[in-house]
Protein backbone atom coordinates (compact mmCIF):
# COMPACT_ATOMS: atom_id res chain seq x y z
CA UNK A 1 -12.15 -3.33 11.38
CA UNK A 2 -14.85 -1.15 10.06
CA UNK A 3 -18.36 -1.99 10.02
CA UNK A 4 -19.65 -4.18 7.12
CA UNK A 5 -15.92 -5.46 7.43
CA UNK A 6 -14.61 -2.47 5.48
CA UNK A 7 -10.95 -1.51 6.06
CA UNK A 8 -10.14 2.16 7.36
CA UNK A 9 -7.39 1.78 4.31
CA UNK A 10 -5.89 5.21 5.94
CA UNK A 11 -4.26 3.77 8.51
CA UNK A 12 -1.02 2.18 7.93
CA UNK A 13 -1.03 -1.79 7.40
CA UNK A 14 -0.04 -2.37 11.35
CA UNK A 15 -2.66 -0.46 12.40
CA UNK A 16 -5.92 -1.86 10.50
CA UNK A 17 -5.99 -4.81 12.65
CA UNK A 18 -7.40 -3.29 16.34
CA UNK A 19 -5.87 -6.68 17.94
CA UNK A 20 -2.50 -6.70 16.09
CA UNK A 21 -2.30 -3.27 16.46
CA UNK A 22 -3.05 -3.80 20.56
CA UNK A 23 0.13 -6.16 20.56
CA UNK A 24 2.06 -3.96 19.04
CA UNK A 25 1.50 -1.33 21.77
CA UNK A 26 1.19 -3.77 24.45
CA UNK A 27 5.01 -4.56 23.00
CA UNK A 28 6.03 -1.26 23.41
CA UNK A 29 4.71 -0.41 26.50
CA UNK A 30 6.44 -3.38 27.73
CA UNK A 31 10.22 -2.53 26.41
CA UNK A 32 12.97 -0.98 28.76
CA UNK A 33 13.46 2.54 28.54
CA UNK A 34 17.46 2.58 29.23
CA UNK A 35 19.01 5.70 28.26
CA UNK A 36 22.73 3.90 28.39
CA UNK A 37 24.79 4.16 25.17
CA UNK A 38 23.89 2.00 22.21
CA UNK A 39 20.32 1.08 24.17
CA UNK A 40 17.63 0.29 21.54
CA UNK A 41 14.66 2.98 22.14
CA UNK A 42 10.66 1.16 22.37
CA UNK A 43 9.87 0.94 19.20
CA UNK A 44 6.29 -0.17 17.33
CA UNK A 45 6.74 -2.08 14.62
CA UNK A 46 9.71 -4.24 14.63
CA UNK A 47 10.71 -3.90 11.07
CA UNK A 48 11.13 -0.92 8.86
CA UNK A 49 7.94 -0.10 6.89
CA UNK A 50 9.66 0.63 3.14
CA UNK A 51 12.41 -1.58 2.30
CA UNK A 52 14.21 -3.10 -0.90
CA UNK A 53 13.20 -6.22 0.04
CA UNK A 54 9.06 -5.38 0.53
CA UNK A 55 9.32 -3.57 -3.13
CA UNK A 56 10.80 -6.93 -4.63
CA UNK A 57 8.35 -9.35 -2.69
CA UNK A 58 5.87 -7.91 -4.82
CA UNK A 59 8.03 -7.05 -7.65
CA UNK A 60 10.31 -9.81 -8.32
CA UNK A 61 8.30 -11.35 -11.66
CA UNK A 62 8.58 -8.15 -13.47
CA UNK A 63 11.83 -7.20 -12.43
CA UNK A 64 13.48 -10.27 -11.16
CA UNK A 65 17.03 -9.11 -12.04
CA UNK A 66 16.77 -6.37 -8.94
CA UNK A 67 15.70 -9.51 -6.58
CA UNK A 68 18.81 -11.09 -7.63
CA UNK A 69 21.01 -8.60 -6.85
CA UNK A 70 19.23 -7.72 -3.52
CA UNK A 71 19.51 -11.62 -2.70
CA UNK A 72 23.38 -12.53 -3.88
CA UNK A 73 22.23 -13.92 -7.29
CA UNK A 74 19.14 -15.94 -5.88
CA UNK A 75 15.19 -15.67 -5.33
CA UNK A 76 14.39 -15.19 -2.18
CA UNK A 77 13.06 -18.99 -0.17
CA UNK A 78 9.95 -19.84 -1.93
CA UNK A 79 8.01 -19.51 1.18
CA UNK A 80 8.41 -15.66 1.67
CA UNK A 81 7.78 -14.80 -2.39
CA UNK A 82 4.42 -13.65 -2.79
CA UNK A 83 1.93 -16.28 -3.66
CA UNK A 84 -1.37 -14.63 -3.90
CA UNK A 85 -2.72 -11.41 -3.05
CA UNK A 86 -5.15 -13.40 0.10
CA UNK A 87 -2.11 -14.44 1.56
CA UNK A 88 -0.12 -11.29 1.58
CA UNK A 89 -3.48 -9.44 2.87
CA UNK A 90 -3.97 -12.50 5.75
CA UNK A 91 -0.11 -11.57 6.60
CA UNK A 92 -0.31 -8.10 7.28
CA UNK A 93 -3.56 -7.77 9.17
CA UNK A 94 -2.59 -11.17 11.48
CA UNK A 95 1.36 -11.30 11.49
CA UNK A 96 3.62 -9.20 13.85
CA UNK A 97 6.59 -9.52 11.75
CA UNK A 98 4.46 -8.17 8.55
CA UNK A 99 3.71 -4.64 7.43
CA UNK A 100 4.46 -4.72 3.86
CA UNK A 101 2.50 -1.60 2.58
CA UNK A 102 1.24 -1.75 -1.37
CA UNK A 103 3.16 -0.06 -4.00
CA UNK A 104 2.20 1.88 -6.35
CA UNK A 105 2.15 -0.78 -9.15
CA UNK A 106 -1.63 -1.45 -7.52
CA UNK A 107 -2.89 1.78 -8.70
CA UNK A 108 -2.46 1.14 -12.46
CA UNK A 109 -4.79 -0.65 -14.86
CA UNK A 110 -2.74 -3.76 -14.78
CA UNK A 111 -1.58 -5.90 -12.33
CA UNK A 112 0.60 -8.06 -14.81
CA UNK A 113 3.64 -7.24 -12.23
CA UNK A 114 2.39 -9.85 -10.13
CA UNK A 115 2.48 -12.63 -12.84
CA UNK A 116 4.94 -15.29 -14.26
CA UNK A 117 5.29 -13.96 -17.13
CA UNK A 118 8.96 -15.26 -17.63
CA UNK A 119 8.25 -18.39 -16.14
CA UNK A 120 10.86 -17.66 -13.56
CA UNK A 121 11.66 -20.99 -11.68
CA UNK A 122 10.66 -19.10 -8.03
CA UNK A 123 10.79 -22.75 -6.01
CA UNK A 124 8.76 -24.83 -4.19
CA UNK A 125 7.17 -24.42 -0.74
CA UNK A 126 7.41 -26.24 1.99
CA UNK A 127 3.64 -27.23 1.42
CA UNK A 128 5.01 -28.32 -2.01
CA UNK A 129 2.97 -26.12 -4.13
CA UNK A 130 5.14 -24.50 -6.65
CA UNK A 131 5.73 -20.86 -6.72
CA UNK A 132 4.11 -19.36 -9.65
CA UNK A 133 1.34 -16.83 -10.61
């Protein structure tokens, strides 16, 4: 973190964190280096950085006909849908298994992709608060 607790927002999301980010390396430096066929090569960040299912998590109340299809006709589990914007941002600076990056939806005027517009019935987490926004 920055001074002032700014963000240096041009680092990627698993890097803005110096502690995370020390994990991650520490996790690298600490994976075999086989060469034999089919070996899995060190690798950062354990997940891929851009993927269908990051674009929906943040997408799925404006276009919740794409989550569907990505998830075999259902929502994803009501405890990995976005919830609020806090949570997602406590995620990816303290989570090893998150580095969902914003898309460009953020950058417009509106943010009304993030809202339950429809009224889509998203679940129920396990804390029993109801998935809505």
């Amino acid at each position: 973190m920055a001074a002032e607790g700014r963000m240096d927002l041009s680092k990627p999301v698993g890097a803005l964190n110096p502690a995370r980010l020390e994990e991650f390396r520490r996790r690298f430096r600490d994976m075999p280096t086989d060469s034999f066929e089919g070996s899995v090569p060190p690798f950062l960040y354990g997940t891929h950085y851009s993927t269908p299912g990051y674009v929906m998590y943040w997408l799925v109340r404006a276009a919740p006909s794409h989550m569907l299809r990505l998830q075999n006709g259902r929502f994803d589990a009501p405890d990995r849908l976005f919830a609020s914007v806090r949570e997602a941002w406590e995620g990816v600076l303290h989570s090893s298994t998150d580095v969902k990056e914003l898309i460009p939806e953020f950058f417009m005027p509106s943010w009304d992709f993030l809202l339950n517009l429809r009224r889509l019935p998203l679940g129920v987490r396990q804390s029993g608060r109801i998935v809505q926004i």
